[in-house]
C-alpha atoms as a PDB file:
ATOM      1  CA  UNK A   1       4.999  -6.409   8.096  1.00  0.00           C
ATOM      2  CA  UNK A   2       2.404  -8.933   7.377  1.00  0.00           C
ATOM      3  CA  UNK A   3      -0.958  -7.487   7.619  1.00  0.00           C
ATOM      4  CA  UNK A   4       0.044  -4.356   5.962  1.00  0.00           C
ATOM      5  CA  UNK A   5      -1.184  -2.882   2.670  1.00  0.00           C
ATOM      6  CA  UNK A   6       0.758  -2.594  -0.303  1.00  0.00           C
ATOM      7  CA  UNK A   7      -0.214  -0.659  -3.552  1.00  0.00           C
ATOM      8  CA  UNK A   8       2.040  -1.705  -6.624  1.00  0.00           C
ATOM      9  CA  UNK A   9       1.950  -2.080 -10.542  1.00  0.00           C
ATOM     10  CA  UNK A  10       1.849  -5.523 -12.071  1.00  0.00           C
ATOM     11  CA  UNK A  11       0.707  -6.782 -15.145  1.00  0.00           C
ATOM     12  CA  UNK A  12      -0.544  -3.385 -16.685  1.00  0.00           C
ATOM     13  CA  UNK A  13      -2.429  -2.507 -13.386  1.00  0.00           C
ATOM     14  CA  UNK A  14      -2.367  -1.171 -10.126  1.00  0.00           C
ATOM     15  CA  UNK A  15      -3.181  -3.656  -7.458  1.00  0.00           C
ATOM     16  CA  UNK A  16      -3.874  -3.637  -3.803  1.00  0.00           C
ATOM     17  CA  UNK A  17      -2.365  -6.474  -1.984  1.00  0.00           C
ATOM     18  CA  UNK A  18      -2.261  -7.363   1.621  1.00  0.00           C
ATOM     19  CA  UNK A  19       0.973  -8.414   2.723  1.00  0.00           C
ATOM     20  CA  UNK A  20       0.847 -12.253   3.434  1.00  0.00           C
ATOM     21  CA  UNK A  21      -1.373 -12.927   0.689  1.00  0.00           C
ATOM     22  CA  UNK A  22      -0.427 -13.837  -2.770  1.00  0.00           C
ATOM     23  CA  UNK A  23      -3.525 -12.370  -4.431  1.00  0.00           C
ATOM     24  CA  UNK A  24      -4.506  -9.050  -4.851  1.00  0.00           C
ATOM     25  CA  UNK A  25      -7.485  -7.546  -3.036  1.00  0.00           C
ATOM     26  CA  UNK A  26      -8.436  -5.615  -5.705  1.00  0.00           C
ATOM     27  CA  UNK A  27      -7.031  -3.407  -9.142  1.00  0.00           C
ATOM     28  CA  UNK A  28      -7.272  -0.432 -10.569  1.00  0.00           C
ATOM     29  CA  UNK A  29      -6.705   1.305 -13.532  1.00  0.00           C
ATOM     30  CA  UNK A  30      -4.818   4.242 -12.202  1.00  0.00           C
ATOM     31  CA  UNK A  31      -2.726   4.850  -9.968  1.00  0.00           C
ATOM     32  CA  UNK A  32      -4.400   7.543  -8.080  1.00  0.00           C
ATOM     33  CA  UNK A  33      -7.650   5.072  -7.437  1.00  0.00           C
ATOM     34  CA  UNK A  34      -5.318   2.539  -6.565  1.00  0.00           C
ATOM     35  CA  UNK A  35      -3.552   4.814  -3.882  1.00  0.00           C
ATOM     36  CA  UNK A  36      -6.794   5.996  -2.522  1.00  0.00           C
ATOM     37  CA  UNK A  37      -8.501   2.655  -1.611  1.00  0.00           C
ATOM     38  CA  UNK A  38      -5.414   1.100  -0.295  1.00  0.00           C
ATOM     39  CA  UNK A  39      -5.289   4.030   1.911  1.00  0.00           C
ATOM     40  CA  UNK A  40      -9.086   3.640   2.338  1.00  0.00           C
ATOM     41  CA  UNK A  41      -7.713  -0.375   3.719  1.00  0.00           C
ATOM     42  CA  UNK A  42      -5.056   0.219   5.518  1.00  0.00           C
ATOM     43  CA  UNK A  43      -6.967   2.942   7.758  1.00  0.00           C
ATOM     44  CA  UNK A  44      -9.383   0.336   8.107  1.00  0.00           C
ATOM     45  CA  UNK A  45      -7.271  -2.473   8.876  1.00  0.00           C
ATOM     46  CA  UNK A  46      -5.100   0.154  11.140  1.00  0.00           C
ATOM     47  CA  UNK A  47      -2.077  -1.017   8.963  1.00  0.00           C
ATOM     48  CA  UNK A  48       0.825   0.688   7.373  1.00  0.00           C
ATOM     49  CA  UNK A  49       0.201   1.408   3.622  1.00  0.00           C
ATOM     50  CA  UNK A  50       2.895   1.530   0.957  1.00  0.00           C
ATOM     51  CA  UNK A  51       2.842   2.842  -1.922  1.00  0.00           C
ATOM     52  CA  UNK A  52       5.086   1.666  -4.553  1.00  0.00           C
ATOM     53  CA  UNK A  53       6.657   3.089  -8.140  1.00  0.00           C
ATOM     54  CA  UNK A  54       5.958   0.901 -11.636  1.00  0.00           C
ATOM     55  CA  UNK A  55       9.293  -0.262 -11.317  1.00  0.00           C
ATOM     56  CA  UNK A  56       8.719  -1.872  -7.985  1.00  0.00           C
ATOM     57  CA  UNK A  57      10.460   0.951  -5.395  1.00  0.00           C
ATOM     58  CA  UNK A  58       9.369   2.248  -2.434  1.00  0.00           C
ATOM     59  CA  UNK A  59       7.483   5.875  -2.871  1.00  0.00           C
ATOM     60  CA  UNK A  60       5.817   6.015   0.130  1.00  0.00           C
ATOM     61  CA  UNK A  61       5.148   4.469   3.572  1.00  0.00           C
ATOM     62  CA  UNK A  62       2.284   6.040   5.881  1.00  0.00           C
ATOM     63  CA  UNK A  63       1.074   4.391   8.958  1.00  0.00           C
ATOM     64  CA  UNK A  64      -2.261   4.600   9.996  1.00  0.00           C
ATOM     65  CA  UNK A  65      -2.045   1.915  13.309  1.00  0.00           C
ATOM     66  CA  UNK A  66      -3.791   3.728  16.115  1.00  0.00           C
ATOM     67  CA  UNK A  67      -0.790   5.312  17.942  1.00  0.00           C
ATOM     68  CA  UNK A  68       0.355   7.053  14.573  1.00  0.00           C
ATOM     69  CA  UNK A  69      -2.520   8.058  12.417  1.00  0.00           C
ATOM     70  CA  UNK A  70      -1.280   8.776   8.746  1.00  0.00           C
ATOM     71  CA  UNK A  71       2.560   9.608   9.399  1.00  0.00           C
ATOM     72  CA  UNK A  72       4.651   8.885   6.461  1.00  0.00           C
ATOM     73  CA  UNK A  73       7.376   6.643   7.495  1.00  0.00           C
ATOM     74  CA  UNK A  74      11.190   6.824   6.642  1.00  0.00           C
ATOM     75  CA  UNK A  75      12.209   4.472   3.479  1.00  0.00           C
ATOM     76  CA  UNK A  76      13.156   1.078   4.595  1.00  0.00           C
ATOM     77  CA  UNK A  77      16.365   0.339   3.866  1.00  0.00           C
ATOM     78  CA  UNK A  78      17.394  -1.390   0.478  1.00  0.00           C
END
């Protein structure tokens, strides 16, 4: 969904991008520190954040939009 925030590895780094937007909103050199501020944006932006592997799949989808504060969500399907 646009709006939302998605944490993925490109071009040796972990990047936080919002979806809509071709640029990232910031990087990271770890995962971990990538995974904690786009969780740290999507709360903020009361978005759904996902979370994705170095090969580009799905790991993780929580959603943080006021009704459902931090439940993971069910993989989309492929």
């Amino acid at each position: 969904m646009e709006g939302d925030v998605e944490t993925l590895y490109e071009n040796r780094l972990w990047k936080n991008r919002v979806e809509g937007h071709q640029r990232a909103a910031n990087t990271a050199k770890s995962r971990e520190e990538a995974v904690k501020t786009g969780r740290h944006m999507a709360k903020a932006r009361q978005s759904v954040h996902i979370v994705r592997t170095e090969d580009g799949k799905v790991a993780r989808r929580d959603d943080y939009r006021t009704s459902r504060r931090g439940v993971p969500l069910p993989p989309e399907p492929e």
